[in-house]
Protein backbone atom coordinates (compact mmCIF):
# COMPACT_ATOMS: atom_id res chain seq x y z
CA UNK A 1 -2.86 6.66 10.91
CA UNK A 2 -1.98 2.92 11.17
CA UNK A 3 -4.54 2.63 14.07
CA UNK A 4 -7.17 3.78 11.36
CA UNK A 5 -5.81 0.91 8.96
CA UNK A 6 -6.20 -1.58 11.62
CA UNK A 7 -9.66 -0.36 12.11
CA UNK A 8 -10.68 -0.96 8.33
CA UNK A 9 -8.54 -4.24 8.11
CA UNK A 10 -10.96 -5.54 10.88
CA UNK A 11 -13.41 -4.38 9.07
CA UNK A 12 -12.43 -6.73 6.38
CA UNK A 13 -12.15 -9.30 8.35
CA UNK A 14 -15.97 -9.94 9.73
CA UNK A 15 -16.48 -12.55 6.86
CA UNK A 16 -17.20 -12.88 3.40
CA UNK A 17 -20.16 -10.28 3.78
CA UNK A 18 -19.98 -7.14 5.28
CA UNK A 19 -22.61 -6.42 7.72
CA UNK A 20 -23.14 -3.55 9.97
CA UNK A 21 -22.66 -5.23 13.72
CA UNK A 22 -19.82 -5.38 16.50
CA UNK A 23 -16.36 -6.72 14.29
CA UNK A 24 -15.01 -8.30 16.54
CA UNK A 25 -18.22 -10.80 16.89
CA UNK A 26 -17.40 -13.31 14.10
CA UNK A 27 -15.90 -16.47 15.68
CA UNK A 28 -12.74 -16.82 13.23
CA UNK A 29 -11.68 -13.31 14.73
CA UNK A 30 -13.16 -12.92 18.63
CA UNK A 31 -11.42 -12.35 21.48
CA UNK A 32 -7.84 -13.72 21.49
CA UNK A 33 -7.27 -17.75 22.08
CA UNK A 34 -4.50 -19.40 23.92
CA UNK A 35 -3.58 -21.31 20.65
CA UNK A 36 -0.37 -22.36 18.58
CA UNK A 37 0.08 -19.48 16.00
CA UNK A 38 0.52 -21.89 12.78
CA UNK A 39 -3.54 -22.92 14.00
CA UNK A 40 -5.08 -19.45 13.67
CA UNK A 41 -6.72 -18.12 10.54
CA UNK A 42 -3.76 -16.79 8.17
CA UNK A 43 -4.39 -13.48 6.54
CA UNK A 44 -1.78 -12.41 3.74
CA UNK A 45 -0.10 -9.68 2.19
CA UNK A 46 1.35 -9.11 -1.04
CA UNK A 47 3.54 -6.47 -2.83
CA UNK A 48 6.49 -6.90 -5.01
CA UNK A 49 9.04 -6.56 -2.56
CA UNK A 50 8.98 -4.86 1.31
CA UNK A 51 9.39 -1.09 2.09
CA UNK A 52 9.88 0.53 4.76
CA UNK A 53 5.93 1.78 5.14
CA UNK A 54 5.12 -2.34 4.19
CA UNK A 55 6.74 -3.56 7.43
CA UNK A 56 5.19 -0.11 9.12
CA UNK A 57 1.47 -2.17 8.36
CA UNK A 58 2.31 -5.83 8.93
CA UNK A 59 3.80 -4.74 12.32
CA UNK A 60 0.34 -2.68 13.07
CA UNK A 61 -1.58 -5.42 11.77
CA UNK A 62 0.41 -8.35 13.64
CA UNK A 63 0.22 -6.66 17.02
CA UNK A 64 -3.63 -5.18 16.76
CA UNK A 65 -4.68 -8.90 15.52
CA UNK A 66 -2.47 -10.63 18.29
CA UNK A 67 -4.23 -13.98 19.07
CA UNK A 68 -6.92 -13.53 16.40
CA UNK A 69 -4.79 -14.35 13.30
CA UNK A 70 -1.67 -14.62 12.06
CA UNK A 71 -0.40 -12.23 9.34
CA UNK A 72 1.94 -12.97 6.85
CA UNK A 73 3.88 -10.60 4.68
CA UNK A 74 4.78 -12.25 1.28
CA UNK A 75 7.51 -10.51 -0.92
CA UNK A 76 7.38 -11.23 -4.14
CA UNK A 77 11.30 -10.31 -5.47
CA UNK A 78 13.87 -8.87 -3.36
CA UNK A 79 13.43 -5.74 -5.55
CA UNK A 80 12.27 -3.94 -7.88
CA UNK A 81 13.23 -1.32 -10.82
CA UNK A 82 11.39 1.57 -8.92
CA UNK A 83 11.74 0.95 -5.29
CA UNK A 84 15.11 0.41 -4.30
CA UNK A 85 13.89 0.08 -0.93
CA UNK A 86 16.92 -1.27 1.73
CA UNK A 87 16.40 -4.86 3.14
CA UNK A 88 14.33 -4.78 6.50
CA UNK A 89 15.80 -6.18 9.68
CA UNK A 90 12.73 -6.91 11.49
CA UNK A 91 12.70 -10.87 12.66
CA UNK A 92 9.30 -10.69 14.45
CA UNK A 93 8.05 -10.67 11.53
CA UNK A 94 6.01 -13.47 9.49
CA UNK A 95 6.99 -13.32 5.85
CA UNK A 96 7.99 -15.54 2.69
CA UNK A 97 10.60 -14.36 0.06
CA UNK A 98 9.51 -15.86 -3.59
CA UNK A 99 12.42 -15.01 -5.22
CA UNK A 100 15.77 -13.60 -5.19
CA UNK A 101 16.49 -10.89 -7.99
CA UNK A 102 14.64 -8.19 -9.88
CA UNK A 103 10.30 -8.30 -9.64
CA UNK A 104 11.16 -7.20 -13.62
CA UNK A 105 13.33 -10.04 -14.32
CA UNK A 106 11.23 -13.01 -13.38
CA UNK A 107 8.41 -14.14 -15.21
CA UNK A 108 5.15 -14.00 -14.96
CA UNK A 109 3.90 -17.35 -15.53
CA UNK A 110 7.01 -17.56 -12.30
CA UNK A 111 5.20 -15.30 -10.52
CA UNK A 112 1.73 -15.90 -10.32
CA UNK A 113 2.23 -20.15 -9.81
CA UNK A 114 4.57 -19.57 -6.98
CA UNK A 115 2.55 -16.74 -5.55
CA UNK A 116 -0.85 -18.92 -5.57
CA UNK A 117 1.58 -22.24 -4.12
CA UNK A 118 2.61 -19.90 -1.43
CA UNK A 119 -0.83 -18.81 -0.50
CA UNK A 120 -2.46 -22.39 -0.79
CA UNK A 121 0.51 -23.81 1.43
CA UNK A 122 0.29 -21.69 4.03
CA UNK A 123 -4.34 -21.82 4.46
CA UNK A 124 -4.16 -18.07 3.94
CA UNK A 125 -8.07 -17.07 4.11
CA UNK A 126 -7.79 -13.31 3.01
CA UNK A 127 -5.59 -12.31 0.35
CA UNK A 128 -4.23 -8.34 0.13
CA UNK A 129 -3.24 -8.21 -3.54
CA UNK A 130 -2.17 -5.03 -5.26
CA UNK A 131 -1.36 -4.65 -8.85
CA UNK A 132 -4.70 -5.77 -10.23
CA UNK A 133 -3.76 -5.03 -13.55
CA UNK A 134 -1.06 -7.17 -14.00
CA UNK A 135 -1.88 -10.66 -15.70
CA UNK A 136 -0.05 -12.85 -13.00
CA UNK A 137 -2.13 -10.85 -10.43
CA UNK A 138 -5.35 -11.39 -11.88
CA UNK A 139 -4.57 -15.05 -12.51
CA UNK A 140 -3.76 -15.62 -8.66
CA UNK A 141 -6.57 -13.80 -7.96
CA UNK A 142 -9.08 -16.22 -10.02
CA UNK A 143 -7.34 -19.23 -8.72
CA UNK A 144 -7.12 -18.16 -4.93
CA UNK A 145 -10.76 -16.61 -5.08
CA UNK A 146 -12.21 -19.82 -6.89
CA UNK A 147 -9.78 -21.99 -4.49
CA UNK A 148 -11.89 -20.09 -1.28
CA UNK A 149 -9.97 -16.88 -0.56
CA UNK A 150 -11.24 -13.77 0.40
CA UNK A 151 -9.39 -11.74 -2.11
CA UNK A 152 -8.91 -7.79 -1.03
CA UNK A 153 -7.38 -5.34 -3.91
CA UNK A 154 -5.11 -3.04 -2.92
CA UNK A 155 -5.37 -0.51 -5.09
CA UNK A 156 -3.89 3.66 -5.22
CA UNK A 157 -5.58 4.71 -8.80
CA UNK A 158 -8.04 7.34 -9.25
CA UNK A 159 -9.35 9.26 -12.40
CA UNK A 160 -7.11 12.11 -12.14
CA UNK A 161 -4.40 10.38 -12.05
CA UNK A 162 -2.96 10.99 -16.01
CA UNK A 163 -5.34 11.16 -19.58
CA UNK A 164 -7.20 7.98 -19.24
CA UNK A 165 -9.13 6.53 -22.72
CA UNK A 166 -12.82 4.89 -22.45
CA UNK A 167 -11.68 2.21 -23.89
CA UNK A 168 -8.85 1.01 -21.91
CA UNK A 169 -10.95 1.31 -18.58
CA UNK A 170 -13.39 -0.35 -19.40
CA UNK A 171 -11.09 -3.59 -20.24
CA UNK A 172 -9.74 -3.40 -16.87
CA UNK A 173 -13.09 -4.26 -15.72
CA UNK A 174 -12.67 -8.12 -15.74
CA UNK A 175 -9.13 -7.53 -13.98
CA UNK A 176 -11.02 -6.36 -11.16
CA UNK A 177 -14.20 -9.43 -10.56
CA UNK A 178 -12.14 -11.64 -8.80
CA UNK A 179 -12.38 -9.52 -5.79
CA UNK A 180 -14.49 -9.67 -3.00
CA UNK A 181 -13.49 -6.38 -1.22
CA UNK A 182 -11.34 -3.58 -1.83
CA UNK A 183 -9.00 -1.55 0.51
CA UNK A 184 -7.68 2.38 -0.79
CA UNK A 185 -6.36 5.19 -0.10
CA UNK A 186 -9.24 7.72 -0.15
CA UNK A 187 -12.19 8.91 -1.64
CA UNK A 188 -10.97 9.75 -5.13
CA UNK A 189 -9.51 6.36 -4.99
CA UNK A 190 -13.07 5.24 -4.06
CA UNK A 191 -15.07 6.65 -6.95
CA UNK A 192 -12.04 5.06 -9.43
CA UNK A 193 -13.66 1.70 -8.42
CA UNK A 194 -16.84 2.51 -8.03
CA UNK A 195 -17.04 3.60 -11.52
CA UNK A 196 -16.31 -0.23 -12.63
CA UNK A 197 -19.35 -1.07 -10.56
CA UNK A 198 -17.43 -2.02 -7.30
CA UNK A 199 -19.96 -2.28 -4.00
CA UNK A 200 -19.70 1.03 -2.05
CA UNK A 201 -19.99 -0.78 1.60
CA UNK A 202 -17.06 -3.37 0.39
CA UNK A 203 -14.55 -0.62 0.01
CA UNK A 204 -12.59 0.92 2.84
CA UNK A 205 -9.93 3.75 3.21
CA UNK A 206 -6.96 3.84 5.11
CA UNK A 207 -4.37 1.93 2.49
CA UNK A 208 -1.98 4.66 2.49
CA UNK A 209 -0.63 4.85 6.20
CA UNK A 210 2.83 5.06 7.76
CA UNK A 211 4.35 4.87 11.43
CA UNK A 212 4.42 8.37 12.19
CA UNK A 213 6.65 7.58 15.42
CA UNK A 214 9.10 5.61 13.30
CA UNK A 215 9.39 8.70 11.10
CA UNK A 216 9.66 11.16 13.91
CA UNK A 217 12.28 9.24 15.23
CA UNK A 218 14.46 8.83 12.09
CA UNK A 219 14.27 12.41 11.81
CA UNK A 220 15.82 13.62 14.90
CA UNK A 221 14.86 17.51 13.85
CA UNK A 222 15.33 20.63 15.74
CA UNK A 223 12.33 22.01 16.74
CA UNK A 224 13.86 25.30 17.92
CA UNK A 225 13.96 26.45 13.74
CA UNK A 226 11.04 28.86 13.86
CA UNK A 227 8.59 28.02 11.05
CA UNK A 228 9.65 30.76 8.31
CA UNK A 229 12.95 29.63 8.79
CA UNK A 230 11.97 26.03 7.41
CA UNK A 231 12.44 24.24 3.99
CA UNK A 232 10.41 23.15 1.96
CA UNK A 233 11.23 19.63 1.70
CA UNK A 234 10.34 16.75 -1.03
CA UNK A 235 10.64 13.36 -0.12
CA UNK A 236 9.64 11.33 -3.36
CA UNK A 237 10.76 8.67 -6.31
CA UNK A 238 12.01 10.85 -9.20
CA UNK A 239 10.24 8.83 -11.65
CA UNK A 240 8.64 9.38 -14.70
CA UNK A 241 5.30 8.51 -13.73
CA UNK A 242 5.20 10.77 -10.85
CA UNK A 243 5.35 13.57 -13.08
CA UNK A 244 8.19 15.95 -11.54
CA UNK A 245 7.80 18.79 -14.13
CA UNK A 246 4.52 19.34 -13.50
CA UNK A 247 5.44 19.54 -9.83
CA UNK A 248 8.29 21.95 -10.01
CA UNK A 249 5.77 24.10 -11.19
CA UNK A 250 3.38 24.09 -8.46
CA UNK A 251 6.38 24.31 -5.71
CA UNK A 252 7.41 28.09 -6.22
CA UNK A 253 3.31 28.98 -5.26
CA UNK A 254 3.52 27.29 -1.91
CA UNK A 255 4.51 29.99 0.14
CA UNK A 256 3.04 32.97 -1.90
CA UNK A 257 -0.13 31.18 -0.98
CA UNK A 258 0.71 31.88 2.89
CA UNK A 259 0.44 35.86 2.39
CA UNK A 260 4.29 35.72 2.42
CA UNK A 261 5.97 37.36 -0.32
CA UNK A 262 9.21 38.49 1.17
CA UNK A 263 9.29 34.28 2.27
CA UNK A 264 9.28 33.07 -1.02
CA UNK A 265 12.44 35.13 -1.73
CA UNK A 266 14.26 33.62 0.72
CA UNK A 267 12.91 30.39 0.19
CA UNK A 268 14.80 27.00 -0.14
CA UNK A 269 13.71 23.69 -1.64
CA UNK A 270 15.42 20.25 -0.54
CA UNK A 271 14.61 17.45 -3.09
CA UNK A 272 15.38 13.54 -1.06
CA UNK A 273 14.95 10.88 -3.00
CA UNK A 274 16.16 8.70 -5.77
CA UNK A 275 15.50 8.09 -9.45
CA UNK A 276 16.49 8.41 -12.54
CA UNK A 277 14.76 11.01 -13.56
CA UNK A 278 15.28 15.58 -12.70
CA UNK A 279 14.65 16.49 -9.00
CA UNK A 280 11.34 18.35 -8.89
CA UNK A 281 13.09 21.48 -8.35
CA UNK A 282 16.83 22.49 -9.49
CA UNK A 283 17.14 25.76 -7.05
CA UNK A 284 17.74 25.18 -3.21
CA UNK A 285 19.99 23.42 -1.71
C-alpha cells in the first residue's frame, strides 16, 4: 500500500502541470545527486500532530525519494482532542514541532503564521495540507500558493459521509482554490472534489495507506486459530463523528452474510480503541 502512495506522490511531483510522460524525467526530481540534503528540493507535510500511520508515509516517502528531495514532516501541536496518538521515537526522521500543547488550545491566527514561517524558512516547494476547511489552513494555503508553493490537499471527505446541505458545500468552494493538486483516499473521495469543479487528472488516490509489515509485526498473532474460530475485531476512535451506533448495527450481519448461522451464535466482538464515546458493540469480550 505505501509503495502505491509513493507512486502517486511522484506523480505529484513532475511539476506544476501534470503531464502524461516518464516521472522521474523532470530535473528537480531525476535520478539521485551526490548533494548536501539541506540543497535538495524540500517537499512538506502537514497534520495536526504525528500518528503512528503519519511516520508510516514520511518514512516511505523519505526512503523512495532518497537523493531526489528531502521530506519534512511538520507537526502542528503535540496533540490533539481526538488522536491521542503516543509520541514517535523515530530520529531519522525530518520534522518540525510548532507547538507544545493541545492543536485545540492554540489559536488560529498562532497557527496558520507559524505554519506559513515554517514552510517559507525551510524553501519547501510542495505543500501536503489537510484540513482545508479550517480558516488557518486556507490562509496558509493562499499565502504559500501566492508565495510559489505547490499546494496538495489532503483530503478524506466524500458525499456519503453524513446529511450534507447545498448550501454549506457550495461555500467550501473558495476553501478549496488555493490548490494546485489534490491527493485522497479513493474514488468516492474523488467525485467529493470533483463536484466543486476540481481537475480529474490533478487528483490521485492512495492517501489512506499504512505499513502493513509494521502492523504485522506489532501483532505477533497465532496463525494456527482456524478462521471460524476468529474474532471479529474493531480497531477505531470511539468518537462521535464516526458514528458507532450506526455501526453496532451492521456488526451482528457480518457473519450471517458468510452462509454461517450456527457462527454468528458463537460469535465474539473485540472493540480496541479509545474515546469518549460507547464501544461499537457492548457483547463480546
Amino acid at each position: 500500500m505505501l509503495g502505491y502512495f509513493s507512486i502517486l506522490l511522484r506523480s505529484v511531483l513532475v511539476g506544476r502541470q501534470y503531464r502524461n510522460h516518464d516521472l522521474l524525467d523532470e530535473p528537480d526530481y531525476a535520478a539521485p545527486v551526490d548533494v548536501p540534503e539541506e540543497q535538495l528540493p524540500t517537499i512538506a507535510f502537514v497534520w495536526s500532530n504525528f500518528g503512528p500511520y503519519h511516520v508510516d508515509r514520511l518514512r516511505r516517502c523519505r526512503d523512495v525519494l532518497s537523493g531526489r528531495c528531502r521530506v519534512l514532516g511538520i507537526e502542528v501541536a503535540s496533540s490533539t482532542v481526538d488522536y491521542p496518538w503516543g509520541r514517535h521515537d523515530d530520529q531519522t526522521l525530518t520534522t518540525v514541532k510548532l507547538f507544545d500543547g493541545s492543536y485545540e488550545s492554540i489559536s488560529r491566527r498562532r497557527r496558520w503564521l507559524r505554519l506559513v514561517q515554517a514552510v517559507l524558512r525551510t524553501r519547501t516547494r510542495i505543500v501536503f495540507l489537510c484540513h482545508y476547511e479550517q480558516i488557518d489552513v486556507f490562509l496558509a494555503a493562499v499565502v504559500l500558493r501566492l508565495a510559489g508553493c505547490t499546494t496538495v490537499l489532503m483530503n478524506d471527505s466524500k458525499w456519503d459521509d453524513k446529511p450534507r446541505l447545498l448550501w454549506r458545500e457550495l461555500a467550501k468552494l473558495p476553501f478549496i482554490l488555493p490548490y494546485n493538486f489534490a491527493l485522497v483516499a479513493g474514488d468516492r473521495h474523488r467525485a467529493y472534489l470533483e463536484t466543486f469543479g476540481f481537475r480529474t487528472n490533478r487528483i490521485f488516490q492512495g492517501y489512506d495507506t499504512i505499513d502493513i509489515d509494521r502492523i504485522r509485526s506489532l501483532g505477533a498473532a497465532d496463525l494456527s486459530v482456524t478462521f471460524a474460530d476468529r474474532s471479529f475485531v474493531v480497531i477505531a476512535r470511539f468518537v462521535a463523528k464516526k458514528k458507532p451506533p450506526r455501526r453496532s448495527r451492521s456488526l451482528p450481519a457480518v457473519p450471517a452474510d458468510s452462509g454461517s448461522s450456527a457462527r454468528l451464535a458463537s460469535f465474539w466482538f473485540r472493540t480496541i480503541g479509545n474515546g469518549s464515546a460507547p464501544p461499537y458493540c457492548q457483547a463480546g469480550n
